[in-house]
Protein backbone atom coordinates (compact mmCIF):
# COMPACT_ATOMS: atom_id res chain seq x y z
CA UNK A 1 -1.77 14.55 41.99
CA UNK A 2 -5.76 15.20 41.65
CA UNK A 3 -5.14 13.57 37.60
CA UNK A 4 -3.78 10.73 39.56
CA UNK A 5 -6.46 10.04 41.44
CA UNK A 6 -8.61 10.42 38.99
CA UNK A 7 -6.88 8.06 37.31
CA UNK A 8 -7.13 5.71 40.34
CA UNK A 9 -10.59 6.34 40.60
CA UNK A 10 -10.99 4.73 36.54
CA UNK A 11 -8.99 1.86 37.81
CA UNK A 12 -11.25 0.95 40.93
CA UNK A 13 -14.18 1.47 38.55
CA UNK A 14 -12.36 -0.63 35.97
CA UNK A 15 -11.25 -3.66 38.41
CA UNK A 16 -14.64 -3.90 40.47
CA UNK A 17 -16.81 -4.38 37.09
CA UNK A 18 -14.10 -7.39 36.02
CA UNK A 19 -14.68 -8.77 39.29
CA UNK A 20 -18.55 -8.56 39.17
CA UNK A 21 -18.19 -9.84 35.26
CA UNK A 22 -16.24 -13.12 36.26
CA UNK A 23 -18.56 -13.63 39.25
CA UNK A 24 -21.47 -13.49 37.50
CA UNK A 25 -20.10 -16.55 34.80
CA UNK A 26 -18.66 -18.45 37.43
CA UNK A 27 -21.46 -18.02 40.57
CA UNK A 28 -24.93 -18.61 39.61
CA UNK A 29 -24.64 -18.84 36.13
CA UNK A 30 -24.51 -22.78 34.10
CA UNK A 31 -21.33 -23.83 31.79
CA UNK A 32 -24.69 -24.57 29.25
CA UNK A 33 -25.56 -20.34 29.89
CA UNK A 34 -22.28 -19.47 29.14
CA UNK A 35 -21.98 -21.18 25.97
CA UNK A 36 -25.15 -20.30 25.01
CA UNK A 37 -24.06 -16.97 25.34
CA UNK A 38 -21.17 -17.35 23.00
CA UNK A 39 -21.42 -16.79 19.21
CA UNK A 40 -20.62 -20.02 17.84
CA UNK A 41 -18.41 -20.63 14.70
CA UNK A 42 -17.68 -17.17 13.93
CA UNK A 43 -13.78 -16.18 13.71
CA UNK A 44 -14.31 -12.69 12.33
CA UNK A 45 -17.00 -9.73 13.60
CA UNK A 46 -17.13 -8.56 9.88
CA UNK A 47 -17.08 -10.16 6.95
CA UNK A 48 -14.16 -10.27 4.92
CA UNK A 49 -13.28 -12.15 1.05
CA UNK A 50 -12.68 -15.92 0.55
CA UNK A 51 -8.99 -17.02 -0.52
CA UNK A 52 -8.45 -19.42 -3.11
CA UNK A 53 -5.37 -21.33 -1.69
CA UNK A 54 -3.65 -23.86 -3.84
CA UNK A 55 -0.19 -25.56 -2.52
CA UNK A 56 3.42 -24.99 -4.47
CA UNK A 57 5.83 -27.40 -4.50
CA UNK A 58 9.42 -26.26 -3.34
CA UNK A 59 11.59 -29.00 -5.43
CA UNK A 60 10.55 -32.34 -5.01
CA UNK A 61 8.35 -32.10 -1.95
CA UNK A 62 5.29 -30.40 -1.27
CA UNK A 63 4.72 -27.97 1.49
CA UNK A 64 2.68 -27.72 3.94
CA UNK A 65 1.36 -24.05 3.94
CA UNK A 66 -1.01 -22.77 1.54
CA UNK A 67 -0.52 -19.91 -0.87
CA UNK A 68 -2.82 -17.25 -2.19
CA UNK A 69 -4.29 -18.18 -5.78
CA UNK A 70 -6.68 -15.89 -5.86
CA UNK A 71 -8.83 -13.08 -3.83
CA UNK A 72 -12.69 -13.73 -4.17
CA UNK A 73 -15.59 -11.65 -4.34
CA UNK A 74 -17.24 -13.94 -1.79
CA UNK A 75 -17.46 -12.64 1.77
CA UNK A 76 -17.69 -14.97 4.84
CA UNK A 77 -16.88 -14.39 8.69
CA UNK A 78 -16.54 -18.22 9.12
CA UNK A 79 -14.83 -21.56 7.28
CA UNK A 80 -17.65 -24.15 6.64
CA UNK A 81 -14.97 -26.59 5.68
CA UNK A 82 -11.14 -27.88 6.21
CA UNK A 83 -8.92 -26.56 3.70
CA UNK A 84 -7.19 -29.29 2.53
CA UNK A 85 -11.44 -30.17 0.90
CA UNK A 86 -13.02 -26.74 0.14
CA UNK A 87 -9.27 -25.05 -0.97
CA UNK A 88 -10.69 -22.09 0.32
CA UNK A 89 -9.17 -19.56 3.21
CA UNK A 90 -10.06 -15.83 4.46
CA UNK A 91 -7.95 -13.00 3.72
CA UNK A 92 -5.66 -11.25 6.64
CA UNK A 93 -3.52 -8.69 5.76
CA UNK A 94 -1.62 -7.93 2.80
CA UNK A 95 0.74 -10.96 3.15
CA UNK A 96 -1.53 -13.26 5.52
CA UNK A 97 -4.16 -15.93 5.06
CA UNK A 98 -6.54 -17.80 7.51
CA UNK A 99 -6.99 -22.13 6.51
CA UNK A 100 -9.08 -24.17 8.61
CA UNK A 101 -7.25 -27.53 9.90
CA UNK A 102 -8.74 -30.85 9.60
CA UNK A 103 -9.25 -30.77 13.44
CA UNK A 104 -11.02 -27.14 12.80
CA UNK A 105 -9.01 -25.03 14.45
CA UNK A 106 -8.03 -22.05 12.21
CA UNK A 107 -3.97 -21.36 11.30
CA UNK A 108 -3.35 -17.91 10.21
CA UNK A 109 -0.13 -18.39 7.80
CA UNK A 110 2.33 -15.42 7.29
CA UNK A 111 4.20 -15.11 3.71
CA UNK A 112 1.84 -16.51 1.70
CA UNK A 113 1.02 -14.05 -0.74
CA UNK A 114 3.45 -14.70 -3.93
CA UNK A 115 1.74 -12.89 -6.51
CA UNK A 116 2.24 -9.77 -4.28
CA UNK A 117 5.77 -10.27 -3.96
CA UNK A 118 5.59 -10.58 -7.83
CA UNK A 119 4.11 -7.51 -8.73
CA UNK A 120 6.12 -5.30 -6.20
CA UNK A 121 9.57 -7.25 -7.31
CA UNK A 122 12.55 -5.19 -6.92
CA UNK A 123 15.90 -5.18 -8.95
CA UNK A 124 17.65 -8.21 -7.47
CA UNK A 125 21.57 -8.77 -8.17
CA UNK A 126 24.63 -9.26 -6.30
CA UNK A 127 25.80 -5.70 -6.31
CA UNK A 128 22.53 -4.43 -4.95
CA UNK A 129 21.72 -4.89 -0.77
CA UNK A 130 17.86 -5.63 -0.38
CA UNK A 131 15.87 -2.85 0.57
CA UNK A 132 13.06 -2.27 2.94
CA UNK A 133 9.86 -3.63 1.63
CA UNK A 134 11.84 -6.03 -0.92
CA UNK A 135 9.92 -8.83 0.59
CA UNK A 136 6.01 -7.57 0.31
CA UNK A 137 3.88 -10.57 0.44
CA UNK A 138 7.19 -13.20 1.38
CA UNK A 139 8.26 -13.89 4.91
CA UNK A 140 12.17 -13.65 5.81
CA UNK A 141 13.70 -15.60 8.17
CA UNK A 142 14.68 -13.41 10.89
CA UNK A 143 11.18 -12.11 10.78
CA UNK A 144 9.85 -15.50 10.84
CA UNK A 145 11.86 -16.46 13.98
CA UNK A 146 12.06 -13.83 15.98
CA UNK A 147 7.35 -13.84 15.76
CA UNK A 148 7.82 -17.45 16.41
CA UNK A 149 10.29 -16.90 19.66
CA UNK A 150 7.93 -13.96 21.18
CA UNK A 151 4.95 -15.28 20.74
CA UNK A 152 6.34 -18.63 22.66
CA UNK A 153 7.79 -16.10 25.35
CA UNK A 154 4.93 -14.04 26.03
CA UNK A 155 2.29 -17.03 26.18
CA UNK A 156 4.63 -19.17 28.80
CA UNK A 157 5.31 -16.00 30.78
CA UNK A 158 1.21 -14.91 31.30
CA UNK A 159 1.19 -12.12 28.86
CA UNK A 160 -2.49 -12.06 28.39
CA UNK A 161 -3.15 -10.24 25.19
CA UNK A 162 -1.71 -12.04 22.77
CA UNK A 163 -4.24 -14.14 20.50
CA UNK A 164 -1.58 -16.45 18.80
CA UNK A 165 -0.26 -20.20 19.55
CA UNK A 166 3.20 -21.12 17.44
CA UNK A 167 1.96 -23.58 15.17
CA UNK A 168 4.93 -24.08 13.06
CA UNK A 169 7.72 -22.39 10.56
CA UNK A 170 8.20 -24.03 7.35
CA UNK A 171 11.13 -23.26 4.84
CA UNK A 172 10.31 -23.01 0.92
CA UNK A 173 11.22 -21.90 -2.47
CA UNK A 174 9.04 -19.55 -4.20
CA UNK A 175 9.15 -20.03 -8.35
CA UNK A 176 11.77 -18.12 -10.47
CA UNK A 177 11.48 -16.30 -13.61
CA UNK A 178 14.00 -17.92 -15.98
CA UNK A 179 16.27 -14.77 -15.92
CA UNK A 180 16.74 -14.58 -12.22
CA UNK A 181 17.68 -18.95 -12.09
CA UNK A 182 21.33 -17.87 -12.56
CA UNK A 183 21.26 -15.29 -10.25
CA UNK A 184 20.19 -17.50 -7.26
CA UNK A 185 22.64 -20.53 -8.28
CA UNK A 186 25.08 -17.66 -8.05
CA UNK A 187 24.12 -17.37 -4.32
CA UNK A 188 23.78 -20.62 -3.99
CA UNK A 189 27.05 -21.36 -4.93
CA UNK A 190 28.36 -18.19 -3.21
CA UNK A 191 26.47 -19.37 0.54
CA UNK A 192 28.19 -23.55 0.12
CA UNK A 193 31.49 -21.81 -0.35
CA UNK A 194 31.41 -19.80 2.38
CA UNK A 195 29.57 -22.80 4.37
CA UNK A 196 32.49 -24.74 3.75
CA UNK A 197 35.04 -22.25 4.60
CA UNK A 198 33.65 -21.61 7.96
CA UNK A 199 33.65 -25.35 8.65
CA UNK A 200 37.01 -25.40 7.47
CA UNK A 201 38.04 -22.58 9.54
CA UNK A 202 36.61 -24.21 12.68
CA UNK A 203 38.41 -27.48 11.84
CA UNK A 204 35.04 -29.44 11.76
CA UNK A 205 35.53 -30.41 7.99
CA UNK A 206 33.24 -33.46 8.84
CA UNK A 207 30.25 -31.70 10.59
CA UNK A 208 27.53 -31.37 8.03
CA UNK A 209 24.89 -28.81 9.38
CA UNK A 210 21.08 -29.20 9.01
CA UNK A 211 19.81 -27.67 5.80
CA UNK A 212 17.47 -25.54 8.35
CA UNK A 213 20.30 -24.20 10.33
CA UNK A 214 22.72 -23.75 7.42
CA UNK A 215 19.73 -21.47 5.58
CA UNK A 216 18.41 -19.19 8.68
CA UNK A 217 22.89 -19.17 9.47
CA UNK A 218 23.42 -17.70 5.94
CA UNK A 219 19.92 -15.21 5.26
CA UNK A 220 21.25 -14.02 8.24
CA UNK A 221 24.46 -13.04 6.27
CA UNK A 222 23.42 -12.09 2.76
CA UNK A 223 23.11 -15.12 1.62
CA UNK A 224 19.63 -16.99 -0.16
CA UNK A 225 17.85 -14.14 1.49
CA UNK A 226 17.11 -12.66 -1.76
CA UNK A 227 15.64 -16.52 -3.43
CA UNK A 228 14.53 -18.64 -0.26
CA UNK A 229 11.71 -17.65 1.85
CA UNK A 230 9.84 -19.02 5.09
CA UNK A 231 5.76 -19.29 6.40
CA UNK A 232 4.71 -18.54 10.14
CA UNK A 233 1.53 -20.01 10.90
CA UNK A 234 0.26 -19.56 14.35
CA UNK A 235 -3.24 -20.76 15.75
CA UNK A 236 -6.09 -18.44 16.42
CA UNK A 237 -9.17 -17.90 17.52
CA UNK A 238 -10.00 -14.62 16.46
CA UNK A 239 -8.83 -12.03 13.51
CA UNK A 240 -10.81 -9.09 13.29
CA UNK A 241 -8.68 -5.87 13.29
CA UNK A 242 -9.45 -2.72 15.23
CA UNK A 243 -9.04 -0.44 12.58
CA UNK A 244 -11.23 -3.04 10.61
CA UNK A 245 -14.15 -2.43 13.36
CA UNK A 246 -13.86 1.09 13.48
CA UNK A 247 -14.50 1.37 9.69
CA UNK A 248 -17.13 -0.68 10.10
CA UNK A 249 -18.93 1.00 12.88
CA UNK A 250 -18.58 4.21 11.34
CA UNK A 251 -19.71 3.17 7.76
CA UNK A 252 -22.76 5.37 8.22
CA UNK A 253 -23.62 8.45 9.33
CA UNK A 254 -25.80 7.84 12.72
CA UNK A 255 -27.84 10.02 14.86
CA UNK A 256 -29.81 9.84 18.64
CA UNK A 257 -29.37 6.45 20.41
CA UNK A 258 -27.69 4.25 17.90
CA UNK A 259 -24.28 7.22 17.70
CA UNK A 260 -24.47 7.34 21.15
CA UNK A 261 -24.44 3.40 21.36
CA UNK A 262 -21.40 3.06 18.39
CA UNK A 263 -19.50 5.84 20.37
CA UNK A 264 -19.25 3.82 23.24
CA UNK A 265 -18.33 0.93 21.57
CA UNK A 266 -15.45 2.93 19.98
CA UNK A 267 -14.54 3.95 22.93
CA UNK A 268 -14.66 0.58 25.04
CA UNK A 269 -12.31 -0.86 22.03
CA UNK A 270 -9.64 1.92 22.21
CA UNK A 271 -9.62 1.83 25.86
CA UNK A 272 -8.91 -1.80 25.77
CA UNK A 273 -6.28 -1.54 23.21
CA UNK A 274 -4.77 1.09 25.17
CA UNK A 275 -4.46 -1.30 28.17
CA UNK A 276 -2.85 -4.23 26.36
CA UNK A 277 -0.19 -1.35 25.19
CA UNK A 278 0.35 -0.70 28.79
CA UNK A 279 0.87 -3.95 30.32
CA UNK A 280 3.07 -4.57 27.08
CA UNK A 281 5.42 -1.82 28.34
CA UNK A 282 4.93 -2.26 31.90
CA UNK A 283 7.22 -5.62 30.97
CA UNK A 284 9.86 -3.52 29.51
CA UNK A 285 8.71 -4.23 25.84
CA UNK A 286 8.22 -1.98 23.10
CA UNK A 287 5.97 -3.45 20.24
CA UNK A 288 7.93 -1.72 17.08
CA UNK A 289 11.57 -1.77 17.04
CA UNK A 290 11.28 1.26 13.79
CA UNK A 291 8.90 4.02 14.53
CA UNK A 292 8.15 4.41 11.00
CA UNK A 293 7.50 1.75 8.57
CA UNK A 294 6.21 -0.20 11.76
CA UNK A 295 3.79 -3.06 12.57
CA UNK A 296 3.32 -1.21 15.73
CA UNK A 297 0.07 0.69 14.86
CA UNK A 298 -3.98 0.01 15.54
CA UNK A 299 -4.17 -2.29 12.64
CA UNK A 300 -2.24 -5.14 14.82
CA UNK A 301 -5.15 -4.88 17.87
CA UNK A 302 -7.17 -8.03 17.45
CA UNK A 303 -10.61 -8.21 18.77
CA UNK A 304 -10.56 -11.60 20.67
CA UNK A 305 -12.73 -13.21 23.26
CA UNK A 306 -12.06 -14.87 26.44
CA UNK A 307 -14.12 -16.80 29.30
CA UNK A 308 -17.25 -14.98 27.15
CA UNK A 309 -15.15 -11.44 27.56
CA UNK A 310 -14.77 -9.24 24.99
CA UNK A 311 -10.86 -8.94 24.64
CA UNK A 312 -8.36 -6.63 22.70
CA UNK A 313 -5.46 -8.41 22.15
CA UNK A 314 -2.03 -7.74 19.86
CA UNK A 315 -0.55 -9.69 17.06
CA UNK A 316 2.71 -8.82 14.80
CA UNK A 317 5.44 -9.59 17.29
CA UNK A 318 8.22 -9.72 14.95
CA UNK A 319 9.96 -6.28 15.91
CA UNK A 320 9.87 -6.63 19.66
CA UNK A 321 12.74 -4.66 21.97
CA UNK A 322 13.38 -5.23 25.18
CA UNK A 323 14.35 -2.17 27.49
CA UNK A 324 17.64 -3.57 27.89
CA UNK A 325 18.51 -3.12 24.36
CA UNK A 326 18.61 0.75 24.82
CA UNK A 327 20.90 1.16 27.83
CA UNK A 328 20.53 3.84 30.21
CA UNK A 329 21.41 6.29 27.75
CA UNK A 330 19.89 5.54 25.00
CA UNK A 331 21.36 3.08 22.56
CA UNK A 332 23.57 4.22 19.64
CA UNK A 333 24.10 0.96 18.92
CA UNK A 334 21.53 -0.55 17.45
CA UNK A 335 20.78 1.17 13.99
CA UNK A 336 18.01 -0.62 13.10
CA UNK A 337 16.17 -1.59 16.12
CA UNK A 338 15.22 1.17 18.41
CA UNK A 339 15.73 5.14 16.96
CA UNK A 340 19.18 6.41 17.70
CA UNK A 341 19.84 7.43 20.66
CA UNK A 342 16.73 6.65 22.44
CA UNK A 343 15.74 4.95 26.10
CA UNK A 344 13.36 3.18 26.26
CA UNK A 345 10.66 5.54 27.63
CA UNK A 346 11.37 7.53 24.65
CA UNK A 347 10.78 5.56 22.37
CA UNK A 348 7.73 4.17 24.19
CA UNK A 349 6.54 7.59 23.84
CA UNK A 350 7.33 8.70 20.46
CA UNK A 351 5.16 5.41 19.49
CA UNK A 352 2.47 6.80 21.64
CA UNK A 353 2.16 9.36 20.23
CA UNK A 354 2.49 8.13 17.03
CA UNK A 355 -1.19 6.45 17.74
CA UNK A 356 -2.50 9.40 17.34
CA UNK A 357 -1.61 9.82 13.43
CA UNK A 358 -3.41 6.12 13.01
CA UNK A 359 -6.66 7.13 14.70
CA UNK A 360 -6.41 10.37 12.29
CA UNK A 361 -5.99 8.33 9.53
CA UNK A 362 -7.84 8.51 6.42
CA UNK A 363 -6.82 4.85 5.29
CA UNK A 364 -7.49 1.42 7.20
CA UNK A 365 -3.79 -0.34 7.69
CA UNK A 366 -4.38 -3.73 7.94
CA UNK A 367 -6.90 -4.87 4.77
CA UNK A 368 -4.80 -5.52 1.84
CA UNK A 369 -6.65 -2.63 -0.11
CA UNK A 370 -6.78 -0.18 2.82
CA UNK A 371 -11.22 1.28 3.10
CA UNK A 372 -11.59 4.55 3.13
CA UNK A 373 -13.27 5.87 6.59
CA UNK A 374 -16.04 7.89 5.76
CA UNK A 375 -18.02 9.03 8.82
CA UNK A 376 -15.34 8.47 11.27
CA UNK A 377 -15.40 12.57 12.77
CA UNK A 378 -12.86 14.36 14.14
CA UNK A 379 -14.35 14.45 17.33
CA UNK A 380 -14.74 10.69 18.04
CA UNK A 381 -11.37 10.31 16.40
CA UNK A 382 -9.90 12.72 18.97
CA UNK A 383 -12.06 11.34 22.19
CA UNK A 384 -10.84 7.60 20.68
CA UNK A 385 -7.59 8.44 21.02
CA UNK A 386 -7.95 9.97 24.34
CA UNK A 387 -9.85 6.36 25.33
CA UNK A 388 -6.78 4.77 24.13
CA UNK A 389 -4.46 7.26 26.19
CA UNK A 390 -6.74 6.59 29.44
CA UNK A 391 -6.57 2.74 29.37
CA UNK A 392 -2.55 2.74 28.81
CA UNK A 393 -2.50 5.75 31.83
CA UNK A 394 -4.71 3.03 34.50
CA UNK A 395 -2.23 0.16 33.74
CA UNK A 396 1.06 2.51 33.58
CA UNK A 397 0.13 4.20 36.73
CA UNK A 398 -0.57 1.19 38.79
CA UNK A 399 1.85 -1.50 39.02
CA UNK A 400 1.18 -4.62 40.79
CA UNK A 401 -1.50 -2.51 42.42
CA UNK A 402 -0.02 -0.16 43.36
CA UNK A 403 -0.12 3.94 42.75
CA UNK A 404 3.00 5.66 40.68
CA UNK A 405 3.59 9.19 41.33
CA UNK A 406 6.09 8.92 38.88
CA UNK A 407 4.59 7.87 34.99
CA UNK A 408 6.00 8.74 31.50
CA UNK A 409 4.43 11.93 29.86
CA UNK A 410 2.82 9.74 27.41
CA UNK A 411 0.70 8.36 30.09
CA UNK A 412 -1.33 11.55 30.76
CA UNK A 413 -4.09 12.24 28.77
CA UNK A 414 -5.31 15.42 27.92
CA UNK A 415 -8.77 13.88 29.52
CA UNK A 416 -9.50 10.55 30.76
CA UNK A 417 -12.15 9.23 28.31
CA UNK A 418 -13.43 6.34 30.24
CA UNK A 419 -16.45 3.75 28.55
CA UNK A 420 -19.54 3.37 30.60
CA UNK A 421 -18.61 -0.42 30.88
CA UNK A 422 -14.98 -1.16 31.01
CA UNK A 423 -15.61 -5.24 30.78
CA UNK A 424 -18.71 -6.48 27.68
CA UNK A 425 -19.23 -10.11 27.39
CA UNK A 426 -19.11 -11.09 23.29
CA UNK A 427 -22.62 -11.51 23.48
CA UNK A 428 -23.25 -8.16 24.61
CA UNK A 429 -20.79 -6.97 22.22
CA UNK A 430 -22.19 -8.85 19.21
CA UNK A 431 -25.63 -7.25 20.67
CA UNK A 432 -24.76 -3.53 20.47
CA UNK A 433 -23.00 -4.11 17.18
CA UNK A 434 -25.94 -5.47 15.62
CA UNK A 435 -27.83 -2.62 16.90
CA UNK A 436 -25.70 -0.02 15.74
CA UNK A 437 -25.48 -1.54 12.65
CA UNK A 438 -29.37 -1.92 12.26
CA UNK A 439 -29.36 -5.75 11.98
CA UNK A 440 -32.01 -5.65 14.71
């Protein structure tokens, strides 16, 4: 009982400094303050390498995604131009790239990568089931859909950490070699018959369906899965990764003030992140269907801002499970969902604790060539982790305000790590970063 209300004690703490924050930009202080205090232009915190994006055409018509031509050595935290005139976009991932609009808003598009899917190609033939990975740097359709339905779910229902807006899913063919042509007018052939026979068999021999419908109804099956491939591209307004900021705040080794300064920062991040996992779960939602091979991990925080707050929000919703999926008794069902036999709170905190391997970690997850970390101790790895722990613990153990005696194991901490400041404006942020990084 004492952890819990010391746990209660963090959330006061916690809720009292958001109220003073959002007082303080909506009392006395000027819409013209407030923007003045916001960084303008900037999508990323760090600076990551220029695309070059070039368009392929998928038959006779041109799509309207970009594609990755090439990675530059260029590094930029900001587009100074559209797309469609500079051809130029900002990496994101190993399959993702951000384009500027004509209107300037930024699209980050998912399954745009082809030359990654080239040089990571696996046997493909009839006989042979696609295995997992087969798609590295291509989007599939259920994939595609399911980001595109979750994202549209959790925005209309108030989620408030997630830092995406559907934008919109487009269909297309990636190029063949010339041996593998054969092979996918073999499925080709091989989906239309079986299109046909399912018409048949309903006794709808007329009903012609959409060329959309008829492609996600037969991926779903076997079928074009293997040749055809799809682009999400959602709007943002922010992209830098948390594992990407914690390599960069620990780049060098720091002493006095300034390690006491980037510690807190750490910690103010993984506290945050840990909070946007607990109200994610608090819904009945677990972020990674698979425990392993998962897009549930640190590299999916996004550092975001809103109303001038410094944010931590998620991205990667394609492997979503409700609670309901698992049962009561676990769900022995579903085989590749959630892990055999698990409920829900299992699961929840098997990928818990699973957080604690991608704090440890000696690798970055999210940059297509994963950084090293190189002064990222084991101390502030274990205290980060603890920060995380904390903030999911304050949102798990109170519920529409109120206190929960009862809370999954994962929930408790082996010590509440909470940051000085639980709430930074982005100016403040930007502020202490620059510090800490000895830009001023």
């Amino acid at each position: 009982m004492k952890e819990l209300q010391n746990i209660r004690q963090s959330y006061e703490l916690a809720r009292d400094q958001e109220i003073d924050f959002f007082r303080s930009i909506t009392g006395e202080t000027t819409p013209a303050e407030i923007a003045q205090n916001q960084a303008g232009g900037d999508l990323l915190f760090f600076p990551r390498k220029k695309l070059r994006m070039q368009k392929l055409r998928s038959g006779n018509w041109e799509p309207r995604a970009w594609f990755v031509q090439d990675r530059l050595e260029e590094r930029v935290t900001a587009l100074d131009q559209p797309t469609n005139i500079s051809h130029e976009g900002i990496t994101s991932g190993l399959r993702s790239a951000i384009i500027m609009e004509p209107n300037g808003t930024y699209l980050r598009l998912k399954g745009v990568a082809p030359k990654t899917f080239e040089a990571q190609r696996p046997f493909i033939g009839p006989a042979r089931k696609r295995s997992v990975g087969a798609r590295r740097g291509l989007l599939e359709v259920v994939e595609a859909y399911n980001e595109l339905t979750w994202v549209t779910l959790l925005n209309i229902t108030g989620f408030d950490f997630s830092c995406m807006k559907p934008a919109y899913v487009e269909y297309f063919l990636p190029p063949f070699k010339p041996e593998e042509a054969k092979e996918f007018l073999t499925q080709y052939a091989l989906g239309k018959r079986k299109l046909d026979h399912l018409n048949l068999t309903h006794h709808k021999p007329s009903v012609k369906m959409d060329l959309l419908d008829g492609f996600i109804y037969l991926a779903e099956r076997g079928y074009y899965g293997r040749g055809s491939a799809f682009v999400s591209a959602f709007q943002i307004t922010a992209d830098t990764r948390l594992d990407e900021a914690l390599y960069e705040l620990t780049r060098t080794e720091l002493t006095g003030d300034k390690r006491v300064e980037r510690d807190e920062l750490v910690h103010y991040l993984a506290h945050n992140a840990g909070k946007a996992m607990g109200f994610l779960n608090a819904r009945g939602l677990t972020w990674g269907a698979k425990l392993y091979n998962t897009n549930s991990h640190i590299g999916n925080f996004v550092l975001g801002r809103r109303c001038g707050k410094m944010h931590v929000d998620m991205c990667d919703f394609s492997a979503i499970l409700k609670s309901g999926s698992f049962g009561k008794d676990g769900c022995p069902f579903i085989v590749q969902r959630g892990e055999r036999g698990d409920t829900f709170w299992q699961h929840a905190e098997k990928e818990m604790e699973l957080f604690r391997d991608d704090f440890f970690s000696e690798y970055t997850m999210s940059h297509p060539t994963s950084l090293k970390f190189r002064h990222f101790s084991p101390e502030l790895r274990e205290s980060s982790y603890q920060a995380f722990q904390t903030g999911y613990a304050i949102v798990m153990s109170y519920v529409n305000n109120e206190l929960h005696t009862i809370m999954p194991t994962v929930a408790k901490p082996n010590r509440l790590v909470v940051p000085e400041k639980t709430i930074l404006s982005e100016h403040d942020f930007r502020e202490r970063v620059d510090y800490v990084l000895g830009k001023k």
